[in-house]
N, C-alpha and C. Protein backbone atom coordinates (compact mmCIF):
# COMPACT_ATOMS: atom_id res chain seq x y z
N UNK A 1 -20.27 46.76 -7.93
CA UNK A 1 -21.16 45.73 -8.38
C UNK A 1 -22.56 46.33 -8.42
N UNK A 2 -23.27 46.59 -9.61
CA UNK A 2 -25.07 46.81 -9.75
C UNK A 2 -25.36 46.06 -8.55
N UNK A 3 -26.92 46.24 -8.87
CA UNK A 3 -27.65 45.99 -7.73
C UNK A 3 -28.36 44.77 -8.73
N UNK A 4 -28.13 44.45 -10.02
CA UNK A 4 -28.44 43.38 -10.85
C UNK A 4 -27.47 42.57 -10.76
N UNK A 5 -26.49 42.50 -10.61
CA UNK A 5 -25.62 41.64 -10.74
C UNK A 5 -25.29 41.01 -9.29
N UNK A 6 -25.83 41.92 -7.90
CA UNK A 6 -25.49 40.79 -6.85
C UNK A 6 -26.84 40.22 -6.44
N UNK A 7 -27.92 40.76 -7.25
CA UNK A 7 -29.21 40.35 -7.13
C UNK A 7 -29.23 38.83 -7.77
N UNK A 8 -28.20 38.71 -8.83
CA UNK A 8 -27.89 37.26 -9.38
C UNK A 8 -26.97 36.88 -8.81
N UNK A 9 -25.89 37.04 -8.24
CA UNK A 9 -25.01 36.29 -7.27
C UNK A 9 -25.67 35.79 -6.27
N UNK A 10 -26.75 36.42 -5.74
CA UNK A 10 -27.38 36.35 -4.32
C UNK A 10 -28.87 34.85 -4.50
N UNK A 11 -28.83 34.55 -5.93
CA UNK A 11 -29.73 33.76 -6.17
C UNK A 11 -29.11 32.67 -6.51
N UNK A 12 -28.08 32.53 -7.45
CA UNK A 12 -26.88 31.53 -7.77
C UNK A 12 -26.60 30.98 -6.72
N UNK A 13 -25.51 31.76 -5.55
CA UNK A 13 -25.30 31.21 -4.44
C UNK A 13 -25.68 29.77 -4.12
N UNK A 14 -27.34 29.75 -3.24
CA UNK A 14 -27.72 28.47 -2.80
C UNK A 14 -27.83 27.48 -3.58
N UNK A 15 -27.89 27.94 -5.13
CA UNK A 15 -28.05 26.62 -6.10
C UNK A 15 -26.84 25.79 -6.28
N UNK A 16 -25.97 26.84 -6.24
CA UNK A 16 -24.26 26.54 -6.25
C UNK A 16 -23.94 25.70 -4.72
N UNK A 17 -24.38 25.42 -3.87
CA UNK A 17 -24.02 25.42 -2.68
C UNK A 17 -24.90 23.98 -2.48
N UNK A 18 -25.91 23.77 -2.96
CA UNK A 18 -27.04 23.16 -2.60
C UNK A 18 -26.06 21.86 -4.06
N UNK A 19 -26.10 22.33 -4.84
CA UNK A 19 -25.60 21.11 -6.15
C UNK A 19 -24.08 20.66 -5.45
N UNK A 20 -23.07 21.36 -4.50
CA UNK A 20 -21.92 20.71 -4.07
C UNK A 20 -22.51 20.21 -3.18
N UNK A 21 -23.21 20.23 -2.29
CA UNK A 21 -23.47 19.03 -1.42
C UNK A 21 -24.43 17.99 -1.81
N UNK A 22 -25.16 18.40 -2.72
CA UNK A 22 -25.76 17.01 -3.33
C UNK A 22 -24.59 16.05 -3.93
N UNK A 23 -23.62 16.69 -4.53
CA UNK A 23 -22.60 16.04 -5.13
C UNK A 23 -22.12 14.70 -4.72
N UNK A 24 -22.40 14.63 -3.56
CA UNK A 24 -21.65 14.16 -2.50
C UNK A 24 -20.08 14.67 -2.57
N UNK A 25 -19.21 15.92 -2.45
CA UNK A 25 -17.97 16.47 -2.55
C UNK A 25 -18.41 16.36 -1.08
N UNK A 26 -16.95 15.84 -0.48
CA UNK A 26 -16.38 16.16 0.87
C UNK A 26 -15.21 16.77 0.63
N UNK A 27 -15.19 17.26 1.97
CA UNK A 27 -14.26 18.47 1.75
C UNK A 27 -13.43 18.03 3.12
N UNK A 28 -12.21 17.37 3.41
CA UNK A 28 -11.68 17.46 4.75
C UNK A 28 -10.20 17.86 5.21
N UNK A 29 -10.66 18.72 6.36
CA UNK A 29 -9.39 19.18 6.67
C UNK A 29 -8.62 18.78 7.60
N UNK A 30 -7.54 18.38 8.07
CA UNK A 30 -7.01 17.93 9.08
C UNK A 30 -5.66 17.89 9.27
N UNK A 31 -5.69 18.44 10.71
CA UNK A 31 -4.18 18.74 11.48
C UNK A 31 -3.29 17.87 11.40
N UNK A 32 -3.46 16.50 10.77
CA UNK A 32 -2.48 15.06 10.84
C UNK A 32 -1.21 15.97 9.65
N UNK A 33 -0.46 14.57 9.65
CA UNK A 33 0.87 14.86 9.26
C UNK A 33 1.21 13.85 8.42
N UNK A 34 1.96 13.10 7.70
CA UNK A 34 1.84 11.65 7.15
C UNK A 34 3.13 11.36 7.47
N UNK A 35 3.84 10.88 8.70
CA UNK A 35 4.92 10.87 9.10
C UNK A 35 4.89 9.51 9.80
N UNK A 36 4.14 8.55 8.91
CA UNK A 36 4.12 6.72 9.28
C UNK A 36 4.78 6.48 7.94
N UNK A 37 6.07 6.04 8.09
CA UNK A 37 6.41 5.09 7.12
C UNK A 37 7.22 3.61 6.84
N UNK A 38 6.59 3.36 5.42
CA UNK A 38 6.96 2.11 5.75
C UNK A 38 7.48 1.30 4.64
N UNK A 39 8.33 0.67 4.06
CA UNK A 39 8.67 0.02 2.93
C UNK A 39 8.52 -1.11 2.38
N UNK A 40 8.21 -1.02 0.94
CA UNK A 40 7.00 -2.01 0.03
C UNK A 40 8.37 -2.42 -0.73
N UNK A 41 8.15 -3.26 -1.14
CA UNK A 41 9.05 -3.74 -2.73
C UNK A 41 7.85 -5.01 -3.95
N UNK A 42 8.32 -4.30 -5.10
CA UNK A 42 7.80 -5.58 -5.70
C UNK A 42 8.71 -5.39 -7.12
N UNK A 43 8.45 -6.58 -7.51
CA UNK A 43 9.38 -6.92 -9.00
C UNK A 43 8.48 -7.91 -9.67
N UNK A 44 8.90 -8.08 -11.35
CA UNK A 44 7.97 -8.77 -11.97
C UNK A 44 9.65 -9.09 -12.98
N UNK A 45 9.20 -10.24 -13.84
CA UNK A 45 9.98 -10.64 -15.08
C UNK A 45 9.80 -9.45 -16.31
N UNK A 46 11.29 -9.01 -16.60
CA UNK A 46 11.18 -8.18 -17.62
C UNK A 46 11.23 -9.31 -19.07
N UNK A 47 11.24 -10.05 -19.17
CA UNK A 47 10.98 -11.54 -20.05
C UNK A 47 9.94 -10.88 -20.85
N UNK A 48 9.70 -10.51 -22.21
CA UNK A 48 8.69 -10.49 -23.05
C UNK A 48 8.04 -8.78 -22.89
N UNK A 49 8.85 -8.20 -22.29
CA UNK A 49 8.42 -7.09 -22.01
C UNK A 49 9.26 -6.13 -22.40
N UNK A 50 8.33 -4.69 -22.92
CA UNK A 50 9.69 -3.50 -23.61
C UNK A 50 9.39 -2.39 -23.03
N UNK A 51 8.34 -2.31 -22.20
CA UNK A 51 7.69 -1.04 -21.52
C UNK A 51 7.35 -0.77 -19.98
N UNK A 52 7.58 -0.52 -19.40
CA UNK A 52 6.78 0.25 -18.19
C UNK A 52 5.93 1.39 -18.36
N UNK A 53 4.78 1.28 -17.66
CA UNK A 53 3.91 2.74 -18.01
C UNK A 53 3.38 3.01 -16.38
N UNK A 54 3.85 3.75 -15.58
CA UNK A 54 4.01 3.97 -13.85
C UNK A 54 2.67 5.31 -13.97
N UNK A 55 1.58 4.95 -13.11
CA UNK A 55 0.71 5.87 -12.59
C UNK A 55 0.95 5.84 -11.27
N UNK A 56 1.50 7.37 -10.86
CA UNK A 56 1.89 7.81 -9.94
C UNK A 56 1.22 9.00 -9.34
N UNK A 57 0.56 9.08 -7.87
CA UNK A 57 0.36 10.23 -7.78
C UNK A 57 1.00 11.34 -6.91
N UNK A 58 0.90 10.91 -5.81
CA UNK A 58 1.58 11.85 -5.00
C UNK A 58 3.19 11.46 -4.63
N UNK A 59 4.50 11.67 -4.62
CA UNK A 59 5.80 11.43 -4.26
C UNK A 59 6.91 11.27 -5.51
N UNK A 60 8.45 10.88 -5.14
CA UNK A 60 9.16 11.00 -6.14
C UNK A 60 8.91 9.87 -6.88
N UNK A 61 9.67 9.98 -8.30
CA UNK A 61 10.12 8.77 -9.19
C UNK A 61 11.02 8.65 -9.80
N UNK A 62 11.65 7.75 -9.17
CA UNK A 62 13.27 7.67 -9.89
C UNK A 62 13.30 6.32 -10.58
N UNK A 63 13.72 6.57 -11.65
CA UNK A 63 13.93 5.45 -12.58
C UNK A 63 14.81 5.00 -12.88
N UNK A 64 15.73 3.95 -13.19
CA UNK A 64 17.59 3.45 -13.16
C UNK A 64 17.02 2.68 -14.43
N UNK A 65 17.98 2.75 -15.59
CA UNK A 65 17.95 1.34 -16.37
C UNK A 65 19.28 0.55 -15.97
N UNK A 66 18.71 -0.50 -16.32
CA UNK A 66 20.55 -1.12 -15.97
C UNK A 66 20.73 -2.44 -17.01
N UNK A 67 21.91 -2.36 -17.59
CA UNK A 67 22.22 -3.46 -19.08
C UNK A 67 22.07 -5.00 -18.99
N UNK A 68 22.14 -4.90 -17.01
CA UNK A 68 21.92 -5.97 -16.38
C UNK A 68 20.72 -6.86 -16.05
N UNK A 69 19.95 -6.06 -15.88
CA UNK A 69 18.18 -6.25 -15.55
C UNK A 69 17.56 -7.59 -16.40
N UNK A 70 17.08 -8.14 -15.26
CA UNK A 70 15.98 -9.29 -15.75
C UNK A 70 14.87 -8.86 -15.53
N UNK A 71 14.33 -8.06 -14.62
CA UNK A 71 13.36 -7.95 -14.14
C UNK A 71 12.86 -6.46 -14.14
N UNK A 72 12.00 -5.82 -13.60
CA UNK A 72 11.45 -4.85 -12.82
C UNK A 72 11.61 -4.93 -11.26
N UNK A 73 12.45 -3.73 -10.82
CA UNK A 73 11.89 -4.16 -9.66
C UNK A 73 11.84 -2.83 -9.01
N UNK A 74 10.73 -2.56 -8.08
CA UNK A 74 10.57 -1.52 -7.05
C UNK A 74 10.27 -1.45 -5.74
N UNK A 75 11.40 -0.18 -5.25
CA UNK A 75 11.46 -0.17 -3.74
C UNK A 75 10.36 1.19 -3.72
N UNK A 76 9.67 1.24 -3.15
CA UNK A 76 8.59 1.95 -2.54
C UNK A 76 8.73 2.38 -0.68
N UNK A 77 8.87 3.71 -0.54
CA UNK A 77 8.56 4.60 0.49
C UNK A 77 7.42 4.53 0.84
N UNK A 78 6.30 4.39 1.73
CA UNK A 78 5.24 4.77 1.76
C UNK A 78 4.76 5.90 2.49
N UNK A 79 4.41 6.86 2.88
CA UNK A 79 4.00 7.87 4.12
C UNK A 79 2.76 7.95 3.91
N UNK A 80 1.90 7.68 5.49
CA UNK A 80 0.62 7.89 5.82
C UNK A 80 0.39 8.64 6.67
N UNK A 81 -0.85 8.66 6.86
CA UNK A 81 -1.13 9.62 8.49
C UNK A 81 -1.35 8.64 9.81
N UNK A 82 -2.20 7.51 8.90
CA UNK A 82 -2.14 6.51 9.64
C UNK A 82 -1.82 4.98 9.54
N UNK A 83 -1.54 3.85 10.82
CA UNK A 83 -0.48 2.51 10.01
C UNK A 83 -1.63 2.04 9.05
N UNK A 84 -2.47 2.29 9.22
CA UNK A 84 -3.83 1.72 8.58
C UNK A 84 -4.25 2.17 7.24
N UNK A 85 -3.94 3.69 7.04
CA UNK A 85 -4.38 4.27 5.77
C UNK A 85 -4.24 3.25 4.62
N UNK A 86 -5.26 3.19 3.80
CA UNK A 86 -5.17 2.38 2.59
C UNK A 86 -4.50 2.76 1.43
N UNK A 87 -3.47 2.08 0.69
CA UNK A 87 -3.09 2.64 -0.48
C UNK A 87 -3.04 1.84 -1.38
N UNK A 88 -2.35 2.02 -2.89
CA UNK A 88 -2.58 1.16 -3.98
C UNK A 88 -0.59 0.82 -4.51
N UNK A 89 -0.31 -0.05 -4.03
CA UNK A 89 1.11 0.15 -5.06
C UNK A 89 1.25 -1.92 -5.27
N UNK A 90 1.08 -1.87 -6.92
CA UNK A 90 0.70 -2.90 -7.85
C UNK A 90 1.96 -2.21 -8.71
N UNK A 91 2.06 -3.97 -9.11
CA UNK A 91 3.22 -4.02 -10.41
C UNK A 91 2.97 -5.22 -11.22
N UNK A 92 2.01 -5.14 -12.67
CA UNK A 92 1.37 -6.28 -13.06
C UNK A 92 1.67 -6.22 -14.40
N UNK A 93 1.64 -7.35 -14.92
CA UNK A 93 1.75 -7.67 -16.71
C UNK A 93 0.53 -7.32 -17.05
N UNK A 94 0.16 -6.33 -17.90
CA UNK A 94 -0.99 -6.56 -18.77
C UNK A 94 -0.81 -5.63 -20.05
N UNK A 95 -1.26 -6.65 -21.40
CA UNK A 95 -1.65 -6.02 -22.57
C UNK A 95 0.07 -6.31 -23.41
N UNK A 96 0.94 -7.30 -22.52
CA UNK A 96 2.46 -7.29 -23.35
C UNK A 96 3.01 -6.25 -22.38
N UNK A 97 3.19 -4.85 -21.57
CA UNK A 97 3.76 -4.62 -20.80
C UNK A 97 3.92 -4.18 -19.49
N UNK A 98 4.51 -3.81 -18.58
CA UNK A 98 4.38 -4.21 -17.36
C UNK A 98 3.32 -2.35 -16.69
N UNK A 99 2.90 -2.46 -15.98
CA UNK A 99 2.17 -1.57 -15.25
C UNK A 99 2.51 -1.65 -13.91
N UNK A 100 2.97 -0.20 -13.35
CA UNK A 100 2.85 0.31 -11.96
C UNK A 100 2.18 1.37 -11.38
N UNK A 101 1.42 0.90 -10.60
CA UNK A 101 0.61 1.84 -9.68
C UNK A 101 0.50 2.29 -8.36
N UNK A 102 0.95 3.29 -8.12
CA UNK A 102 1.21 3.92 -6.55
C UNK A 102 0.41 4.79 -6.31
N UNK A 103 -0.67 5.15 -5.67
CA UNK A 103 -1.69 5.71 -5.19
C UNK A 103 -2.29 5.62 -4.08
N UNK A 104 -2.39 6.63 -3.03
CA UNK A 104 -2.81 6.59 -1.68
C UNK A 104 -4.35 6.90 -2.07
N UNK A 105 -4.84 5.78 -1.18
CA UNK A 105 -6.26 5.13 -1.29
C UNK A 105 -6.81 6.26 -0.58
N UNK A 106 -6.82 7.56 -0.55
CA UNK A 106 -8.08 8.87 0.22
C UNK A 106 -9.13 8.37 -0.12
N UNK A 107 -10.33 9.22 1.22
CA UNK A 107 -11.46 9.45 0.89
C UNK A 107 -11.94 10.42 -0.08
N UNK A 108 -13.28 10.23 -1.06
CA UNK A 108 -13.31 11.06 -1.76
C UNK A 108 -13.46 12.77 -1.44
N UNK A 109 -13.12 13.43 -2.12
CA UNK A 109 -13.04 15.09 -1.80
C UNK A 109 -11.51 15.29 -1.81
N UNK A 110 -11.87 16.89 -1.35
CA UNK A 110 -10.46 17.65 -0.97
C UNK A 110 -9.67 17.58 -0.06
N UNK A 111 -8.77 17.14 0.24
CA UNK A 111 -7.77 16.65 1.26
C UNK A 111 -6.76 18.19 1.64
N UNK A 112 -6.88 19.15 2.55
CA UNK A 112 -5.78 19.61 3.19
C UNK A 112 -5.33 19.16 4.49
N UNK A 113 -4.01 18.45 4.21
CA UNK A 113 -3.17 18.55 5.43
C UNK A 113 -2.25 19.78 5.81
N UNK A 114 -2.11 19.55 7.12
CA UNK A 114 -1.56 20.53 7.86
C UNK A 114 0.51 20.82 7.53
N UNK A 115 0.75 19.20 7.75
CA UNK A 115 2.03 18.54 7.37
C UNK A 115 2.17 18.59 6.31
N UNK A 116 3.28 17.24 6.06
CA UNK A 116 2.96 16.12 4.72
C UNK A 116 2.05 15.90 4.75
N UNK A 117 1.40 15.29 3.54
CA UNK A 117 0.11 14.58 2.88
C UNK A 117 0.81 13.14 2.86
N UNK A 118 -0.10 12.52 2.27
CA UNK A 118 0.57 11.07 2.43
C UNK A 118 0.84 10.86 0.77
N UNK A 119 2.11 10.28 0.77
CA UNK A 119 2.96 10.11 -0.28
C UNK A 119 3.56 8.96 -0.88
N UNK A 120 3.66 8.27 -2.05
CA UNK A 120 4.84 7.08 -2.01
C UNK A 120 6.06 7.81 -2.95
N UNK A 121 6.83 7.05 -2.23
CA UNK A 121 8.41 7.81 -3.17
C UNK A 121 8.98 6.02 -4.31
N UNK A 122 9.09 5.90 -4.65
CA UNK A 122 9.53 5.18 -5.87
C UNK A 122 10.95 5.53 -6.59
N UNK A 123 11.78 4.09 -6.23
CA UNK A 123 13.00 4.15 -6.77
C UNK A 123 12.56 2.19 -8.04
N UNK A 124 12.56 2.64 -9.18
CA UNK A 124 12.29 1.71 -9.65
C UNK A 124 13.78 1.68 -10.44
N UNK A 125 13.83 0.24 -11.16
CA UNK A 125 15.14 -0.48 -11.94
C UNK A 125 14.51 -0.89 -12.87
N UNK A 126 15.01 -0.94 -14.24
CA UNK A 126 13.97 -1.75 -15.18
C UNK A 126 15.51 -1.46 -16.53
N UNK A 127 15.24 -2.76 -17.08
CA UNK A 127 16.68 -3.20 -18.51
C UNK A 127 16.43 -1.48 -19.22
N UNK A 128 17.55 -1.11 -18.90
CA UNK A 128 18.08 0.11 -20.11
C UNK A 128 17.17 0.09 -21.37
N UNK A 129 17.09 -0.78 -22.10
CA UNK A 129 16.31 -0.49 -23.49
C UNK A 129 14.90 -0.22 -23.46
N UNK A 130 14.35 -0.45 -21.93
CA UNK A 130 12.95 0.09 -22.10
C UNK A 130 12.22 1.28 -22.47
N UNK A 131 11.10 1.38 -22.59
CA UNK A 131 10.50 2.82 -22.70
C UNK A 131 9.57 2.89 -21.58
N UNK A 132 9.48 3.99 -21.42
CA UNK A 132 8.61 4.60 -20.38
C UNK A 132 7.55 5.60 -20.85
N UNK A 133 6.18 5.13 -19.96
CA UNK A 133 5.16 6.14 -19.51
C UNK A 133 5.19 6.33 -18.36
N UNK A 134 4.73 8.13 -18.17
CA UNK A 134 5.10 7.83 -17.02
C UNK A 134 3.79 9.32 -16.52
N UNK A 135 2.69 8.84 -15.88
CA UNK A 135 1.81 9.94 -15.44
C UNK A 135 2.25 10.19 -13.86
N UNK A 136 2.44 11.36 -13.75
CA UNK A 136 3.13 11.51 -12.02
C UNK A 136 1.60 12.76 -11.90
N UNK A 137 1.33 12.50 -10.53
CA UNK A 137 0.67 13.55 -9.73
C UNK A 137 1.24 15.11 -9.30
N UNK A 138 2.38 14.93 -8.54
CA UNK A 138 3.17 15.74 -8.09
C UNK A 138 4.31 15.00 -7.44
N UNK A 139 5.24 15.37 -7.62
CA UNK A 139 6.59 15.36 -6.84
C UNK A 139 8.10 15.08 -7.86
N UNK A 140 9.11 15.01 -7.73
CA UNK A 140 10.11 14.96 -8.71
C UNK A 140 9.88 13.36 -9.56
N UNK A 141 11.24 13.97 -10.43
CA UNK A 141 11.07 12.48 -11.53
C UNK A 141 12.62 12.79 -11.94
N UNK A 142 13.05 11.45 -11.36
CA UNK A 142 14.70 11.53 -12.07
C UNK A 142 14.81 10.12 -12.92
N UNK A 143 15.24 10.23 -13.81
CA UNK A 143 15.82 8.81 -14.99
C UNK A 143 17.06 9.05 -15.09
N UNK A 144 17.58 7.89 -15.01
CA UNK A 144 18.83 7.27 -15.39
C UNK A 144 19.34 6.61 -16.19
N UNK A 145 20.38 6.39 -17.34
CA UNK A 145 20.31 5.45 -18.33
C UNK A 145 19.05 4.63 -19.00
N UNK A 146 18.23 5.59 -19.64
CA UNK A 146 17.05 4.64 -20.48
C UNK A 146 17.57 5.17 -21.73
N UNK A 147 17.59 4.13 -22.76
CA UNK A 147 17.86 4.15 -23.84
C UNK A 147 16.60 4.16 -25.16
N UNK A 148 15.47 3.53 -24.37
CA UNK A 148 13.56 3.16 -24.96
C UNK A 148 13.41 4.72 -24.53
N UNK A 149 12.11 4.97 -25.67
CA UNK A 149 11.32 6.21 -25.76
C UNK A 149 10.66 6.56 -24.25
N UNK A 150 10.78 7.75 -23.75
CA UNK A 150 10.05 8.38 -22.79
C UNK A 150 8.98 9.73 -22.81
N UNK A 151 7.57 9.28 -22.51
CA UNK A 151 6.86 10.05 -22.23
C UNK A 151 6.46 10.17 -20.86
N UNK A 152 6.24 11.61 -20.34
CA UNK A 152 6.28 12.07 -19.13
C UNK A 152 4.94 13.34 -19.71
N UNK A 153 3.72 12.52 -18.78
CA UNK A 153 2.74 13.72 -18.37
C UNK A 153 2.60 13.85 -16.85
N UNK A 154 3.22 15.23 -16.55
CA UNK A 154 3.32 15.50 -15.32
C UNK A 154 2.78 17.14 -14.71
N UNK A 155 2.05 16.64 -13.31
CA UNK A 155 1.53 17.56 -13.04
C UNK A 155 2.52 19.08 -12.65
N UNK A 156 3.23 18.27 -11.42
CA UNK A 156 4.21 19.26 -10.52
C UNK A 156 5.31 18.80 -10.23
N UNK A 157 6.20 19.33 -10.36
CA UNK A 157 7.84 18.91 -9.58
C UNK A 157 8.33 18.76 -10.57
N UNK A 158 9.68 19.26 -10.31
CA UNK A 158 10.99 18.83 -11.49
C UNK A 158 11.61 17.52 -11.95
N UNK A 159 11.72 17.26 -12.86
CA UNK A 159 11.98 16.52 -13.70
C UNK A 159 13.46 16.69 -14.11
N UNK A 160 14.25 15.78 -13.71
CA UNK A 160 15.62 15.36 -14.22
C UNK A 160 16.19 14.51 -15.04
N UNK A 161 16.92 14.29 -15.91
CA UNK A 161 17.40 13.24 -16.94
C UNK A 161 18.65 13.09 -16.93
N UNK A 162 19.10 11.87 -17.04
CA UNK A 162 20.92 11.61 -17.25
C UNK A 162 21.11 11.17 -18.35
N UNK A 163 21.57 10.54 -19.58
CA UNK A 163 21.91 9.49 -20.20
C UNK A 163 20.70 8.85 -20.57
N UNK A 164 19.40 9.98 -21.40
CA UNK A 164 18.39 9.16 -22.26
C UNK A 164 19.03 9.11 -23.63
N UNK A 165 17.83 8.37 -24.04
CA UNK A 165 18.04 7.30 -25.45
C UNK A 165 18.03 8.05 -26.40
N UNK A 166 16.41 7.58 -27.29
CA UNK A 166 16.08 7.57 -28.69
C UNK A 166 15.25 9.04 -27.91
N UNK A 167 14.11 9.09 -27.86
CA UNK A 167 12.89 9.76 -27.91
C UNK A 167 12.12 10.25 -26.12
N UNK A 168 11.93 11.39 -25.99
CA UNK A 168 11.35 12.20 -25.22
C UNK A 168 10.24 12.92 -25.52
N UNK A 169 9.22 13.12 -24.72
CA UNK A 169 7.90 14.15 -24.81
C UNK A 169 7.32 13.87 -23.28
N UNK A 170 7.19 15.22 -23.05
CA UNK A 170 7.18 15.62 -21.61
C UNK A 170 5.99 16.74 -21.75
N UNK A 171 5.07 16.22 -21.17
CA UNK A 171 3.36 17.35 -21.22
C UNK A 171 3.48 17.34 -19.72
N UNK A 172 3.57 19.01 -19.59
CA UNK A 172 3.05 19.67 -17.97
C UNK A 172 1.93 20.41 -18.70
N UNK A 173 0.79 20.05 -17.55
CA UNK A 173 -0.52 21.06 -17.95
C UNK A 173 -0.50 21.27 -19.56
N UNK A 174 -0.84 22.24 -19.90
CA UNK A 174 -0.95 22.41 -21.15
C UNK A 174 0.40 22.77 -22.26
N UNK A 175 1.48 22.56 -21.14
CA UNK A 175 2.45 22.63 -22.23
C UNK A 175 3.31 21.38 -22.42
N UNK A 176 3.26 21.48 -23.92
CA UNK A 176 4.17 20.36 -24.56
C UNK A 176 5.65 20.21 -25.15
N UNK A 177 6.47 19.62 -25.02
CA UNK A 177 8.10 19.76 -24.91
C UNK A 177 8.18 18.31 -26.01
N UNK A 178 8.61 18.08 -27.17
CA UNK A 178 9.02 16.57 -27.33
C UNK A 178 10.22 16.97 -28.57
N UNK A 179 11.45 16.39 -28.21
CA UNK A 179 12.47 15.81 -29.10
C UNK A 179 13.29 15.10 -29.28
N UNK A 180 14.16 14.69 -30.19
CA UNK A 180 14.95 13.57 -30.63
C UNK A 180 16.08 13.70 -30.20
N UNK A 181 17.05 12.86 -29.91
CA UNK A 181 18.26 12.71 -29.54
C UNK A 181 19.26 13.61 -30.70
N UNK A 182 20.10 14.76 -30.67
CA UNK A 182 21.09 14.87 -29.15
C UNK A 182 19.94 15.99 -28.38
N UNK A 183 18.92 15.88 -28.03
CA UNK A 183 17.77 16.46 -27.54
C UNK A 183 17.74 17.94 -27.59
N UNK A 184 17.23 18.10 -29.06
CA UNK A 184 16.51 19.79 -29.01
C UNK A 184 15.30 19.73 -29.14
N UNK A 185 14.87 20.02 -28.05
CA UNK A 185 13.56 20.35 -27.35
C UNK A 185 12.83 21.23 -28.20
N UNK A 186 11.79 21.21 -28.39
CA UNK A 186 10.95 22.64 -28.88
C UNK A 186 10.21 22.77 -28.54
């Protein structure tokens, strides 16, 4: 390294250092584990509805259609660090179709745990002919009998399919996967 170039690293530095803590970025680390858990359920009328669109961040998602279904309904895992930790898991009508949201309520910043992190796992049911959105954070994603179009933007974890429908497109990071039934991918 010149003696110009750490002469500018060496000046950068505090500005760089001085703008993340103005930021307000917290940064926290901690020895906890998220090994409190506890189980949620909710369901809504699939009546007038053709979609689910699930924002998910941290844990699995398994999806079932079934020919039977009136409703939506989901069983939810929860894992915290603590009985108290705040989280978000909503299942609401809006805009014509149904919305789910599972999200552990952190403080803002970087979170390393030592353990587990805190997670929800999601086994949802919803009528076969639906379609799905589906934004996951990290962790697996299995579907079962959906016959409605599926999009999947997902960060991390594998992704499984049984017995889809019409239409697939699946965005990890910057790569894009979408095709038509008997599913060739490109």
């Amino acid at each position: 390294m010149t003696n110009k170039s750490l002469s500018l690293l060496t000046k950068s530095l505090p500005i760089a250092t001085s703008l993340l803590l103005l930021s307000g970025c917290v940064v926290h680390i901690s020895t906890a584990n998220a090994n409190i858990q506890q189980q949620q359920q909710r369901s809504i009328s699939a009546a007038q509805l053709q979609r689910l669109d699930i924002e998910s961040e941290a844990g699995s998602v398994r999806v079932i259609g079934s020919n039977t279904a009136t409703e939506i309904t989901v069983d939810a895992t929860i894992y915290t660090v603590k009985s108290d930790d705040p989280y978000i898991l909503t299942l609401e009508q809006k805009s014509g179709k149904a919305v789910l949201t599972a999200k552990n309520n952190q403080s803002s910043g970087m979170q390393i745990y030592q353990g587990n992190s805190p997670s929800i796992d999601l086994v949802v049911t919803v009528p076969s002919s639906f379609s799905l959105d589906i934004e996951d954070g990290s962790g697996d994603i299995n579907l079962v009998d959906i016959t409605g179009s599926v999009d999947i933007d997902d960060n991390s974890g594998s992704i499984s399919a049984k017995q889809l429908g019409s239409y697939l497109t699946i965005v990890i990071g910057c790569w894009r996967c979408t095709g038509k039934a008997p599913w060739q991918l490109a």
